[in-house]
PDB file of N, CA and C in Angstrom:
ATOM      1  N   UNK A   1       0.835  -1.170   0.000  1.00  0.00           N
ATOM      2  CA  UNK A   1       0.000   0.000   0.000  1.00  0.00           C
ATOM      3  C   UNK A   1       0.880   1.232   0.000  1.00  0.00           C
ATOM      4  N   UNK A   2       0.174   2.022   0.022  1.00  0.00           N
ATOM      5  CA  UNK A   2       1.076   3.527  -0.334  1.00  0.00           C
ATOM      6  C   UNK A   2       0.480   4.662   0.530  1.00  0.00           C
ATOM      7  N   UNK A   3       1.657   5.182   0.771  1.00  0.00           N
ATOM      8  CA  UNK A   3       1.025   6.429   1.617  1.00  0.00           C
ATOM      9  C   UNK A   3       1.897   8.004   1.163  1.00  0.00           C
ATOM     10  N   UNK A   4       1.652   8.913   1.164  1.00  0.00           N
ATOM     11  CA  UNK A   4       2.299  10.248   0.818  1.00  0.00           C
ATOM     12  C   UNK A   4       2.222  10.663   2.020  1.00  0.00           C
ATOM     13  N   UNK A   5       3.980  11.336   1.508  1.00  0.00           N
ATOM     14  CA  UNK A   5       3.928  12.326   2.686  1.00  0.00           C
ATOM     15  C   UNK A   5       4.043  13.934   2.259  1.00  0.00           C
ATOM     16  N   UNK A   6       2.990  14.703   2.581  1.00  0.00           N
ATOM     17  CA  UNK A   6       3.352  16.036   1.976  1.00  0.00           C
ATOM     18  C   UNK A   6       3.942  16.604   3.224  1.00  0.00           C
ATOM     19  N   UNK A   7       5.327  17.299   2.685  1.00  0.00           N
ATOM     20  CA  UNK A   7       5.885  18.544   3.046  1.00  0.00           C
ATOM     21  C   UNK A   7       5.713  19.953   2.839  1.00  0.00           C
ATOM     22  N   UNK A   8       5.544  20.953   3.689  1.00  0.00           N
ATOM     23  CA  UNK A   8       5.570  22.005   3.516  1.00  0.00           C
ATOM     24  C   UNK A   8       6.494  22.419   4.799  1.00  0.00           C
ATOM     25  N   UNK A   9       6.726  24.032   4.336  1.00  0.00           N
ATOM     26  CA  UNK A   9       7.641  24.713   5.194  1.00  0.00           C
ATOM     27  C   UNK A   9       6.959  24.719   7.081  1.00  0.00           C
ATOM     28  N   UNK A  10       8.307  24.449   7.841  1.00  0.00           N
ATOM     29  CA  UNK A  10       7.836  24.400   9.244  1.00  0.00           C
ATOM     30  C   UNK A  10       8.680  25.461   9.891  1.00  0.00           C
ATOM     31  N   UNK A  11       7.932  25.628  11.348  1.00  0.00           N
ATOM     32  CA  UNK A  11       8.614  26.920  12.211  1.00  0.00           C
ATOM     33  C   UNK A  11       9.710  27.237  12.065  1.00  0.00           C
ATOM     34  N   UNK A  12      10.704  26.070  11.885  1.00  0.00           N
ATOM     35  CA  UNK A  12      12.392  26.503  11.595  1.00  0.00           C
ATOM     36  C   UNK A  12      12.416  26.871  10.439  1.00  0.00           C
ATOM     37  N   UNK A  13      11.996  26.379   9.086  1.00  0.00           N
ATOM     38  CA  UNK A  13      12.080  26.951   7.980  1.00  0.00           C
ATOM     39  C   UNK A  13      12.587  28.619   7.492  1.00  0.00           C
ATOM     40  N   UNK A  14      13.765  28.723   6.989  1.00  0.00           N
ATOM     41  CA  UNK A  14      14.013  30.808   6.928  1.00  0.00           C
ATOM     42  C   UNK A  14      13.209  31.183   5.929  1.00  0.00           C
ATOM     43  N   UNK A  15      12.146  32.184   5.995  1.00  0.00           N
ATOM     44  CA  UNK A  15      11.623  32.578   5.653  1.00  0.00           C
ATOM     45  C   UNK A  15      12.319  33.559   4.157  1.00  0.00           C
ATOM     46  N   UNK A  16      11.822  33.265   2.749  1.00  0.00           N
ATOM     47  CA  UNK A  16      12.562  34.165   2.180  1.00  0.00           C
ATOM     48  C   UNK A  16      14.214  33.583   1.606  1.00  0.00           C
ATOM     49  N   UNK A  17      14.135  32.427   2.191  1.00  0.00           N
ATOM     50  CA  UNK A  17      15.389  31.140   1.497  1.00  0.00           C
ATOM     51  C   UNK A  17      14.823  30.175   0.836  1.00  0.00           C
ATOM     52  N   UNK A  18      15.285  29.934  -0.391  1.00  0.00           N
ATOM     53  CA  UNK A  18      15.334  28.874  -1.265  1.00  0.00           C
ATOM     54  C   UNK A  18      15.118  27.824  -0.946  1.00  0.00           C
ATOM     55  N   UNK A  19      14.362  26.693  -0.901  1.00  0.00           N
ATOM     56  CA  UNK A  19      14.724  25.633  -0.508  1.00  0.00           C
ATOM     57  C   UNK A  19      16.209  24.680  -0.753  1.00  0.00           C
ATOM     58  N   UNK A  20      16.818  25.279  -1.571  1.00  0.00           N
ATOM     59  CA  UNK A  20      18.071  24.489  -2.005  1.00  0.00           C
ATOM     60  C   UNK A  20      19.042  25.202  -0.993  1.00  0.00           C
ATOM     61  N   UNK A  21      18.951  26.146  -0.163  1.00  0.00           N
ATOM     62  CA  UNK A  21      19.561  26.827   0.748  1.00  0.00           C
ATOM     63  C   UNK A  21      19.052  26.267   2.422  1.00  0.00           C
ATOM     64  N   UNK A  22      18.069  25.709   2.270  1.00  0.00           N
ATOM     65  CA  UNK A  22      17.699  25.228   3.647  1.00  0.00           C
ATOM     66  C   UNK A  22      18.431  24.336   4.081  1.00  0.00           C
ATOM     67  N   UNK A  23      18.624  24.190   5.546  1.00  0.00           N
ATOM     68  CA  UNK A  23      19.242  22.930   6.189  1.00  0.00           C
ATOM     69  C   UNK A  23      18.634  21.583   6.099  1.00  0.00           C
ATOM     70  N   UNK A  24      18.303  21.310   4.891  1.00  0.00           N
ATOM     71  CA  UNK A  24      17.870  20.251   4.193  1.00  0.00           C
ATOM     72  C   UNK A  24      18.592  18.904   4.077  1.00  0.00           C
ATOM     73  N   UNK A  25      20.209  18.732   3.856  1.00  0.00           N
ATOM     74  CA  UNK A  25      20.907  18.073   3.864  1.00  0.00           C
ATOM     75  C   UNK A  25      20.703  16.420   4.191  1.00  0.00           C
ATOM     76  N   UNK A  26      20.516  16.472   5.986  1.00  0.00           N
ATOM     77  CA  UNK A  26      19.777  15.193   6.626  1.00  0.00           C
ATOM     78  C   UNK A  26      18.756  14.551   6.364  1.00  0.00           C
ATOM     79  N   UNK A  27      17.576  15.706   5.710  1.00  0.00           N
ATOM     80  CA  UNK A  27      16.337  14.697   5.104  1.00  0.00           C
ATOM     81  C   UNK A  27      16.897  14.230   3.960  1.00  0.00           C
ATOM     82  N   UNK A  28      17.238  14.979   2.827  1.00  0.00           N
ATOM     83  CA  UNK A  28      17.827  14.519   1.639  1.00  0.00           C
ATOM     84  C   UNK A  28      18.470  13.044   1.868  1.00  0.00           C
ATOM     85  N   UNK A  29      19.389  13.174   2.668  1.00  0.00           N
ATOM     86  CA  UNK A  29      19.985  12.041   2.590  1.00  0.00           C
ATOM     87  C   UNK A  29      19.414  10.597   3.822  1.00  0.00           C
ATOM     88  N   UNK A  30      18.019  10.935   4.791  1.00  0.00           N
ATOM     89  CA  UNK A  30      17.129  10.024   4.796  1.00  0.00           C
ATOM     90  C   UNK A  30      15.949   9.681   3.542  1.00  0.00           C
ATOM     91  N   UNK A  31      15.976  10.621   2.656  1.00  0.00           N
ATOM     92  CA  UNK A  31      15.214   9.629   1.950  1.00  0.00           C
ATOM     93  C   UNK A  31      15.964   8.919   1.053  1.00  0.00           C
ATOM     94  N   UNK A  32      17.282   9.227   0.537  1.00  0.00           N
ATOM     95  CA  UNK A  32      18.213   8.373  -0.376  1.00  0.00           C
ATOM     96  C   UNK A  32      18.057   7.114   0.694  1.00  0.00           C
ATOM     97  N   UNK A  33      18.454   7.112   1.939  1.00  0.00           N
ATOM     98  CA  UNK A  33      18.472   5.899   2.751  1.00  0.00           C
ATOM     99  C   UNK A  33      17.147   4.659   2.266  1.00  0.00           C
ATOM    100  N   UNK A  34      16.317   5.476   2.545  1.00  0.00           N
ATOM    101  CA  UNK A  34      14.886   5.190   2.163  1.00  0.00           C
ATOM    102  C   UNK A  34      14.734   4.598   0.692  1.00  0.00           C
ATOM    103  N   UNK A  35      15.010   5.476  -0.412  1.00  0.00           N
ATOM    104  CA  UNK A  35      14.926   4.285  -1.221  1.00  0.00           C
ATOM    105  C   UNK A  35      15.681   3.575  -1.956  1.00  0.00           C
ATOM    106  N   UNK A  36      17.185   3.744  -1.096  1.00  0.00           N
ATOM    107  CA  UNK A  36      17.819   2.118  -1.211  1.00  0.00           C
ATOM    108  C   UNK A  36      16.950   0.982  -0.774  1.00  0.00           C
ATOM    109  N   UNK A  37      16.563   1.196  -0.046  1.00  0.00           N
ATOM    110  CA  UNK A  37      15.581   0.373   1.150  1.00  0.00           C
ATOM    111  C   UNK A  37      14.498  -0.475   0.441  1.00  0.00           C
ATOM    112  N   UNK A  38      14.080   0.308  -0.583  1.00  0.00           N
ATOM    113  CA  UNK A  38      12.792   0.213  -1.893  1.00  0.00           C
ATOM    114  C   UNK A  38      11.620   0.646  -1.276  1.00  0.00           C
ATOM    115  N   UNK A  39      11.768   1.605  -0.095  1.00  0.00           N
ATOM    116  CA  UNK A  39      10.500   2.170   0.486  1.00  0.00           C
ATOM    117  C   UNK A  39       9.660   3.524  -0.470  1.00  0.00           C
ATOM    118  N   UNK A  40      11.009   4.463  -0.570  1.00  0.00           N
ATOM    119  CA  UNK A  40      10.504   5.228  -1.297  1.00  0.00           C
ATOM    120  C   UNK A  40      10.141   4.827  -3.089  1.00  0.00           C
ATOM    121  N   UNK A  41       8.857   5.677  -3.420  1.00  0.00           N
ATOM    122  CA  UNK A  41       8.707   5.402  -4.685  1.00  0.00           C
ATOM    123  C   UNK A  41       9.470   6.611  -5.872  1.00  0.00           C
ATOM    124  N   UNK A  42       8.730   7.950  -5.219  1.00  0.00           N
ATOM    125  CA  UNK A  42       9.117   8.806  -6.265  1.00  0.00           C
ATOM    126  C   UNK A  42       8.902  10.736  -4.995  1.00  0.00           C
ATOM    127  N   UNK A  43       9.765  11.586  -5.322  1.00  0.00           N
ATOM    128  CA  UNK A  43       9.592  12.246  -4.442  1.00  0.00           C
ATOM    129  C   UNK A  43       9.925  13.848  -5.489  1.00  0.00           C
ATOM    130  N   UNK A  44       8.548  14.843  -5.201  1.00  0.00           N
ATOM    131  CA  UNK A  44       8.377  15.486  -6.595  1.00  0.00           C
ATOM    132  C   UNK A  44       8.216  17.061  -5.537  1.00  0.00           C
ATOM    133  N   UNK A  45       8.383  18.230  -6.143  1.00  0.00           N
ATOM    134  CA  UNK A  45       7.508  19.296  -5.349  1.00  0.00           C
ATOM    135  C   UNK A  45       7.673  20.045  -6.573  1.00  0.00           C
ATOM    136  N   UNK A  46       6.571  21.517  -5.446  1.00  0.00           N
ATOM    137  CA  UNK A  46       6.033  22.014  -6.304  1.00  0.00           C
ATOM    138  C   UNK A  46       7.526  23.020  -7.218  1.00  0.00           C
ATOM    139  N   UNK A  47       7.249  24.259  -8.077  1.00  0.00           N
ATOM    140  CA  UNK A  47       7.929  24.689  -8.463  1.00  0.00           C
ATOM    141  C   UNK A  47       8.675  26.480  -7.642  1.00  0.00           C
ATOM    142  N   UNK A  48       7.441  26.363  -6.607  1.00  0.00           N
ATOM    143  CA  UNK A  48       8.411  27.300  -5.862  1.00  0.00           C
ATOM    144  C   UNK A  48       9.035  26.811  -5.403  1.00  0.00           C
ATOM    145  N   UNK A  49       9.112  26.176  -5.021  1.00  0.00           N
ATOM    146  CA  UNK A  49      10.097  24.651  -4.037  1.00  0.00           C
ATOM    147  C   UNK A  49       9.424  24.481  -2.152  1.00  0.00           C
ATOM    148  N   UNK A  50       8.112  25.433  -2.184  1.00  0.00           N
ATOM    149  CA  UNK A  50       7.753  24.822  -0.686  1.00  0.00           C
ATOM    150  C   UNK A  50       6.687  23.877  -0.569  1.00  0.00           C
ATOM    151  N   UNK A  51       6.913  23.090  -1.650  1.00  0.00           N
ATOM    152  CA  UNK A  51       5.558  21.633  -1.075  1.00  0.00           C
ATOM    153  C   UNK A  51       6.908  20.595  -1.893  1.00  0.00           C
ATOM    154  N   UNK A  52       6.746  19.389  -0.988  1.00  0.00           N
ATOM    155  CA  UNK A  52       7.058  18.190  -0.908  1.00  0.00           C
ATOM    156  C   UNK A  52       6.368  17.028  -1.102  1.00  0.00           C
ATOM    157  N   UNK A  53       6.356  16.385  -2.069  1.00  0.00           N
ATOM    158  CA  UNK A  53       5.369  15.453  -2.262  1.00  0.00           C
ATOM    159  C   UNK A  53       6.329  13.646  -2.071  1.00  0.00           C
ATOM    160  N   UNK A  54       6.413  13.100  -1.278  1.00  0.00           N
ATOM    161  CA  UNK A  54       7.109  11.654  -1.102  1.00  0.00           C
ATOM    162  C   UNK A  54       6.350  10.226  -0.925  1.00  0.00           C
ATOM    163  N   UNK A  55       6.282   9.327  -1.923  1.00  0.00           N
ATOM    164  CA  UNK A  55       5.126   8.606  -2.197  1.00  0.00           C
ATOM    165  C   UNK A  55       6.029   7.074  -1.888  1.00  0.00           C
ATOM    166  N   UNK A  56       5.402   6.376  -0.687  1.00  0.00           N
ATOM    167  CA  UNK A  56       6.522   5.109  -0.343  1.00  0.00           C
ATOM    168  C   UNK A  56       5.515   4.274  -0.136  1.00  0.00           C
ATOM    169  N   UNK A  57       5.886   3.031  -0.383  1.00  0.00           N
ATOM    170  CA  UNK A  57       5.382   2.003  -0.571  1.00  0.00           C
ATOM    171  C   UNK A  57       5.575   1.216   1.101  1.00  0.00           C
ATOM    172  N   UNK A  58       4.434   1.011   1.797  1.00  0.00           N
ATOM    173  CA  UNK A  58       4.885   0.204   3.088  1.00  0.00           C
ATOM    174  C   UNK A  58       3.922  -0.695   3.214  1.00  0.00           C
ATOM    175  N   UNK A  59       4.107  -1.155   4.649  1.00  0.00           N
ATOM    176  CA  UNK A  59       2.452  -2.274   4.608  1.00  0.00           C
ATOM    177  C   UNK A  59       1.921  -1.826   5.629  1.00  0.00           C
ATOM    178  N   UNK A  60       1.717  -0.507   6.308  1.00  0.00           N
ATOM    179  CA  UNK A  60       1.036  -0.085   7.151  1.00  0.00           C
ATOM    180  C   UNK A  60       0.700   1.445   7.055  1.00  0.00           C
ATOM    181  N   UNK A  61      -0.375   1.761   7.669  1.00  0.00           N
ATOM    182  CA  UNK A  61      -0.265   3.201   7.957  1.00  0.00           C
ATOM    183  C   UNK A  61       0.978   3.846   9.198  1.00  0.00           C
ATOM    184  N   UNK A  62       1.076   2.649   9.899  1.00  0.00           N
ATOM    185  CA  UNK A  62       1.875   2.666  11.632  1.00  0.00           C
ATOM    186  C   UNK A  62       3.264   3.087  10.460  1.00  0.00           C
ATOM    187  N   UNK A  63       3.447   2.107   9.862  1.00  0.00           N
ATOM    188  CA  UNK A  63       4.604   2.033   9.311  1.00  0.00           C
ATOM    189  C   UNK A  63       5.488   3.185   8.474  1.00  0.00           C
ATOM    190  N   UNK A  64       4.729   3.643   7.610  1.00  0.00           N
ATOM    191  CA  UNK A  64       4.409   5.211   7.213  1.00  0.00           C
ATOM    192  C   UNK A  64       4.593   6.345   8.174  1.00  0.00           C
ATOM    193  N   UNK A  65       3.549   5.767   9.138  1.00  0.00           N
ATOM    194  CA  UNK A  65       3.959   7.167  10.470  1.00  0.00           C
ATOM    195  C   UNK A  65       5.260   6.992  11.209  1.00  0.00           C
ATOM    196  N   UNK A  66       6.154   5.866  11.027  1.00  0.00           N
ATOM    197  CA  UNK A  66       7.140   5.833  11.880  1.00  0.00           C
ATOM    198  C   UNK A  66       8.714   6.045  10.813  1.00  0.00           C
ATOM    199  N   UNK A  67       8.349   6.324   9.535  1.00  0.00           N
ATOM    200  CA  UNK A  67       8.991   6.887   8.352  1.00  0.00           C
ATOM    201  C   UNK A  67       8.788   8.097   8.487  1.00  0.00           C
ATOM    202  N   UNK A  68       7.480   9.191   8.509  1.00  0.00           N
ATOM    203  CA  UNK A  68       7.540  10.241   8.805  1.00  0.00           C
ATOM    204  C   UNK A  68       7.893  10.670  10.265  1.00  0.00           C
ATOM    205  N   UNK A  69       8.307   9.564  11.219  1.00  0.00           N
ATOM    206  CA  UNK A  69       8.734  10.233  12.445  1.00  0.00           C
ATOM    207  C   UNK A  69       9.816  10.272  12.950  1.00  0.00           C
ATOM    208  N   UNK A  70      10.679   9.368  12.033  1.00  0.00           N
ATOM    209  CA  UNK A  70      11.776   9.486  11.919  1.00  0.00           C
ATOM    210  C   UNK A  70      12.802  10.116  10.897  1.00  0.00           C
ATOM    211  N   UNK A  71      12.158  11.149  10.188  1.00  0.00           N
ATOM    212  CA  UNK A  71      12.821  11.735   9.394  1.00  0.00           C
ATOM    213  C   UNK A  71      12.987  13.168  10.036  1.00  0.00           C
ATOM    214  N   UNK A  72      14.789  13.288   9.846  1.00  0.00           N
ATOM    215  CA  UNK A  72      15.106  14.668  10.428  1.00  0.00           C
ATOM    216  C   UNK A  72      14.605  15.667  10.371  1.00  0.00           C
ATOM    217  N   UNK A  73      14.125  16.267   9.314  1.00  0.00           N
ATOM    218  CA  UNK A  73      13.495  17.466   8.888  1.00  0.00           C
ATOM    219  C   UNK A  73      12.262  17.720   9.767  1.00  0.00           C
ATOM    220  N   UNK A  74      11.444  16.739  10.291  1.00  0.00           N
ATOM    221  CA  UNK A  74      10.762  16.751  11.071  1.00  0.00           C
ATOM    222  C   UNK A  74      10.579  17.695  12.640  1.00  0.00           C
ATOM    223  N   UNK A  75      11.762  16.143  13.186  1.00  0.00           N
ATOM    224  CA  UNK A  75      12.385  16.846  14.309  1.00  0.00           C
ATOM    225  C   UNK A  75      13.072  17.689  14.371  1.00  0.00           C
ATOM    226  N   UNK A  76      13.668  18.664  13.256  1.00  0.00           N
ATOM    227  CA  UNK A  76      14.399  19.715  13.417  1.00  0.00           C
ATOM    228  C   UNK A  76      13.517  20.777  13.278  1.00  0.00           C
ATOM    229  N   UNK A  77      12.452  20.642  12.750  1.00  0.00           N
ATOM    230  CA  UNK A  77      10.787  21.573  12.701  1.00  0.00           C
ATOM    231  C   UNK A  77      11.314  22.322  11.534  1.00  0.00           C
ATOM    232  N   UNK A  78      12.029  21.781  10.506  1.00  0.00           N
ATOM    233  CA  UNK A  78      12.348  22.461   9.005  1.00  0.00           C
ATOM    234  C   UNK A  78      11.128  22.450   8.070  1.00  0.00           C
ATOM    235  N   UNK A  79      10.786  21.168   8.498  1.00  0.00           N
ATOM    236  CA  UNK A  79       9.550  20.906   7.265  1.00  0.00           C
ATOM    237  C   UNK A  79       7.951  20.546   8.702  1.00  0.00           C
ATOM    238  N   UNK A  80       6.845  20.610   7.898  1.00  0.00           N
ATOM    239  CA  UNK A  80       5.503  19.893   8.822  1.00  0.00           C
ATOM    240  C   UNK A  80       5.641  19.431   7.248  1.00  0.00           C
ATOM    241  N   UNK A  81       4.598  18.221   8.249  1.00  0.00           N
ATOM    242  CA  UNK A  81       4.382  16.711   6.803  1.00  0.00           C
ATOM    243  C   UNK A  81       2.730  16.152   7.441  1.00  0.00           C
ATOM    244  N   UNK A  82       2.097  15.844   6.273  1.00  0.00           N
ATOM    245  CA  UNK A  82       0.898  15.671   6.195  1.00  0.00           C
ATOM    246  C   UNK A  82       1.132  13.861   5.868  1.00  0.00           C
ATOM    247  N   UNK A  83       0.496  13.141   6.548  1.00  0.00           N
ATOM    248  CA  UNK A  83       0.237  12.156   5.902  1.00  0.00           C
ATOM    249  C   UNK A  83      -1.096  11.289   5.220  1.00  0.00           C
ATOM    250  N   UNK A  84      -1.145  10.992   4.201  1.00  0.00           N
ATOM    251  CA  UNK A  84      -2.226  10.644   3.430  1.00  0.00           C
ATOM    252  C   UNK A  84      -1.792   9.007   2.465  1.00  0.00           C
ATOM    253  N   UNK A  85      -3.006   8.440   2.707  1.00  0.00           N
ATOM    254  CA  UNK A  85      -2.750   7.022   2.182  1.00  0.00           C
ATOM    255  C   UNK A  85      -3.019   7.862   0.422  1.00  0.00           C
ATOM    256  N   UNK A  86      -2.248   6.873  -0.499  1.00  0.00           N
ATOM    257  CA  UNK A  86      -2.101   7.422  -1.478  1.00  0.00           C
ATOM    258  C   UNK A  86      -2.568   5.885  -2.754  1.00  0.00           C
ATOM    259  N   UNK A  87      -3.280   6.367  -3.766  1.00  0.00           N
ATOM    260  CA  UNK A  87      -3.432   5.836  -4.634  1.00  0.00           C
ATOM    261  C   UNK A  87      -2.989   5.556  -6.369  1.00  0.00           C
ATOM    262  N   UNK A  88      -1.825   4.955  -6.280  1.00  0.00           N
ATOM    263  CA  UNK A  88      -1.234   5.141  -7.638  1.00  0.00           C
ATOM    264  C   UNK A  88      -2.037   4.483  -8.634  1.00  0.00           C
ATOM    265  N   UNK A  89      -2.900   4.993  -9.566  1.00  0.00           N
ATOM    266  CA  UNK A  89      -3.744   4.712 -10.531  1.00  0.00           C
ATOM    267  C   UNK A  89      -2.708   4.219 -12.396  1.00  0.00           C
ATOM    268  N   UNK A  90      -1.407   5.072 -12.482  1.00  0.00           N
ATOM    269  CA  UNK A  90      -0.637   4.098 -13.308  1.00  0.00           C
ATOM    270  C   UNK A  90       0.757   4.649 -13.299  1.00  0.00           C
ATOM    271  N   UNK A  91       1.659   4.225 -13.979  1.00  0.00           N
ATOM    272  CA  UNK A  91       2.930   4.332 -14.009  1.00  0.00           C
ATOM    273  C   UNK A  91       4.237   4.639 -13.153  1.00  0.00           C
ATOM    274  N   UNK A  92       3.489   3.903 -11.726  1.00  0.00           N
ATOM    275  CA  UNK A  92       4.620   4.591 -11.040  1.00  0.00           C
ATOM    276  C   UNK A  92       4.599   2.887 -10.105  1.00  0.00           C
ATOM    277  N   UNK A  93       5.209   2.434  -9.658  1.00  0.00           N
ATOM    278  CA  UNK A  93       5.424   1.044  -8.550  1.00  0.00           C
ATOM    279  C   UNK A  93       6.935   1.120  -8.387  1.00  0.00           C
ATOM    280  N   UNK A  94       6.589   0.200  -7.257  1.00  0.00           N
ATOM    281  CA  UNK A  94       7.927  -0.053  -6.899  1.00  0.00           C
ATOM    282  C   UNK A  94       8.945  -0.485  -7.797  1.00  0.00           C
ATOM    283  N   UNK A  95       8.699  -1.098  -8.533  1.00  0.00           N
ATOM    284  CA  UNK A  95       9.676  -2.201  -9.649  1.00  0.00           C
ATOM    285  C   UNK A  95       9.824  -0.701 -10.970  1.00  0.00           C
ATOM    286  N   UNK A  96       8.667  -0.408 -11.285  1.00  0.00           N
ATOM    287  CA  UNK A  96       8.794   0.481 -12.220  1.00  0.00           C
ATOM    288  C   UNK A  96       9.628   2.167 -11.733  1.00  0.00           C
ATOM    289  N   UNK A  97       9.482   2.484 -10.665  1.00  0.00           N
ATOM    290  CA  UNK A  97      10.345   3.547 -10.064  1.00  0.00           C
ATOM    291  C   UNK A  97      11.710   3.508 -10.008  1.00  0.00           C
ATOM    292  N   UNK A  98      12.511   2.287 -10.079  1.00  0.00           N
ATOM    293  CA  UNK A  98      13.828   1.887 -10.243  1.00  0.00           C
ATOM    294  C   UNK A  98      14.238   2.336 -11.869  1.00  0.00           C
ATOM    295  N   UNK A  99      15.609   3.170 -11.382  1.00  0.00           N
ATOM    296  CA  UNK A  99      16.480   3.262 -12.578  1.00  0.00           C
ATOM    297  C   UNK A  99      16.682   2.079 -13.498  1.00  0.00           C
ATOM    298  N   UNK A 100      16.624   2.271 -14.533  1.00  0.00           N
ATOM    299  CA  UNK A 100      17.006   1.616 -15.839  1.00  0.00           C
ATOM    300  C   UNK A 100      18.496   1.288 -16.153  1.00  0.00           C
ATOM    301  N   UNK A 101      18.735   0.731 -16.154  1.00  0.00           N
ATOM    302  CA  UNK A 101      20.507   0.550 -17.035  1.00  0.00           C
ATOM    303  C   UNK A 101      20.314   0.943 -18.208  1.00  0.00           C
ATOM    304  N   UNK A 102      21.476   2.084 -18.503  1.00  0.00           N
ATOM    305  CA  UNK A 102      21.503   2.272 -19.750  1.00  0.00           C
ATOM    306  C   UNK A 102      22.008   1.289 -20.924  1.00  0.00           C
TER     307      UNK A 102
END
């Protein structure tokens, strides 16, 4: 099953900084963790850069909430995250979200 996690900007967030300037670093590199793992599916935002969209494949909702509760950005109050069970209707799965060999 699938669940999203939306991000948007949280209390720590600097107001008026880029997201590519935020202390972003630690989540970035929990969700690479993540989908070595094959949890994560695909992770997209918007084009100002303050919504976060992260779509992972688990077998629980518990399970999901303990992915969003353990991700730094969280506890550092950089980002708030919404969670929502999510419905992929086509082209996106686990198997199909994996890089291709060229």
């Amino acid at each position: 099953m699938e669940y999203a996690i939306i991000y948007t900007p949280g209390p720590a967030w600097i107001a008026g900084t880029p997201a590519d300037q935020q202390a972003l670093g630690p989540h970035n590199e929990y969700l690479q963790t993540l989908r070595a793992a094959n949890k994560l599916l695909q992770v997209s935002y918007s084009s100002d850069g303050t919504t976060e969209v992260a779509v992972f494949e688990v077998n629980s909702e518990a399970e999901a909430g303990q992915l969003l509760a353990m991700d730094p950005a969280i506890g550092a109050t950089i980002l708030n995250a919404e969670l929502r069970q999510w419905n992929i209707v086509f082209g996106l799965s686990a198997a199909a979200s994996l890089p291709k060999p060229l």
